[in-house]
C-alpha atoms as a PDB file:
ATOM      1  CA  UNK A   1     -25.739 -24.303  -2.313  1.00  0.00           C
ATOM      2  CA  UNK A   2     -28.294 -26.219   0.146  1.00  0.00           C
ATOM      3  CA  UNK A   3     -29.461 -28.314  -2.384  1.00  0.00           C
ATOM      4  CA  UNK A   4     -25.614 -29.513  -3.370  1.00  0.00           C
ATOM      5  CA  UNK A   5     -25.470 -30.304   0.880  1.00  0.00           C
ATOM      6  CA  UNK A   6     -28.720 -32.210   0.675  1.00  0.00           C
ATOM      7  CA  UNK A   7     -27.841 -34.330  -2.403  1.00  0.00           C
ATOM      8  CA  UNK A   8     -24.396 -35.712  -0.849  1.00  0.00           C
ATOM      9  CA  UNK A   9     -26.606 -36.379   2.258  1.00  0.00           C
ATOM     10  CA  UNK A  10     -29.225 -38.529  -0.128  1.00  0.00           C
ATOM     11  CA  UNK A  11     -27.385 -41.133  -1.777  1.00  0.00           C
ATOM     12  CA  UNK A  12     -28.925 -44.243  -1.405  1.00  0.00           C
ATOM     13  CA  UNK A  13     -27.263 -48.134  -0.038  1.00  0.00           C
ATOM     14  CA  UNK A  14     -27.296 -49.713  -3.623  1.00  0.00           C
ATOM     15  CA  UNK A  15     -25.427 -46.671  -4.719  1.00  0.00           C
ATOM     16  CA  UNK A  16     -22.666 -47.193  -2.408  1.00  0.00           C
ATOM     17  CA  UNK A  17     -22.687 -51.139  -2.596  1.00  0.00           C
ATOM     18  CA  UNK A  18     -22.023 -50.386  -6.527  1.00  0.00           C
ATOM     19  CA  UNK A  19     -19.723 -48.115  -6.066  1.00  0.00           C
ATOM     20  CA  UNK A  20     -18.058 -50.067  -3.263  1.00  0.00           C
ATOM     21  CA  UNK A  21     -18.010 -53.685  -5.916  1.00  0.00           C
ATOM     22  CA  UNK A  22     -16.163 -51.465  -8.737  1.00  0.00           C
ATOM     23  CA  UNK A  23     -13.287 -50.619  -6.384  1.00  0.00           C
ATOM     24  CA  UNK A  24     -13.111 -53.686  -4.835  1.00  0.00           C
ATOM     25  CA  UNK A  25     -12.471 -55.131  -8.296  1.00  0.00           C
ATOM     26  CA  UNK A  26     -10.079 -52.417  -9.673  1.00  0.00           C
ATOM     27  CA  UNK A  27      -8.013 -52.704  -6.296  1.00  0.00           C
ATOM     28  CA  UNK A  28      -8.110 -56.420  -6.296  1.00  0.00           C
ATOM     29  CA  UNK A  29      -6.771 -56.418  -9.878  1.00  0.00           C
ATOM     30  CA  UNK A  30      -4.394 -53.694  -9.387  1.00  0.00           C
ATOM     31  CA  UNK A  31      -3.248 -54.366  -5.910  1.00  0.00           C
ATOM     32  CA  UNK A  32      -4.247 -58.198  -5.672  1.00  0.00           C
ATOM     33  CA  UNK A  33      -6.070 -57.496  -2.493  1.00  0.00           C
ATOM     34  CA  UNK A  34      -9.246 -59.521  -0.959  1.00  0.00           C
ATOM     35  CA  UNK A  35      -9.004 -62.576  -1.715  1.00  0.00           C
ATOM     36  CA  UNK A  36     -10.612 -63.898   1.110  1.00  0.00           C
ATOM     37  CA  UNK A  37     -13.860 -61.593   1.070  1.00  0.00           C
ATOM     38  CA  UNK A  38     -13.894 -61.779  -3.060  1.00  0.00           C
ATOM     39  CA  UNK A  39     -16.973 -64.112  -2.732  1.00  0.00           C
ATOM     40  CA  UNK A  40     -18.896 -62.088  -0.153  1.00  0.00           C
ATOM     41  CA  UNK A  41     -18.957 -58.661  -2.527  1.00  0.00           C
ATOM     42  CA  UNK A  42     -19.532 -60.442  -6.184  1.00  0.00           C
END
C-alpha cells in the first residue's frame, strides 16, 4: 500500500504535459474547445 501512495506522488512533468496534449485534442475535437491556446500545447 505505501508504495501505490508513493508512485501517484512520482509522476513526472512530461508525463502530465502528454497526458494533458491528448485531452486537449480529444476535447477540442469532441467539444470544439481551445481554439485560441491550440498553438501553445501542439
Amino acid at each position: 500500500m505505501q508504495a501505490y501512495k508513493q508512485f501517484g506522488n512520482s509522476v513526472a512533468v512530461p508525463v502530465i504535459e502528454a497526458i494533458a496534449k491528448k485531452m486537449y485534442k480529444v476535447m477540442n475535437r469532441t467539444y470544439g474547445i481551445g481554439t485560441t491556446t491550440s498553438k501553445k500545447l501542439q
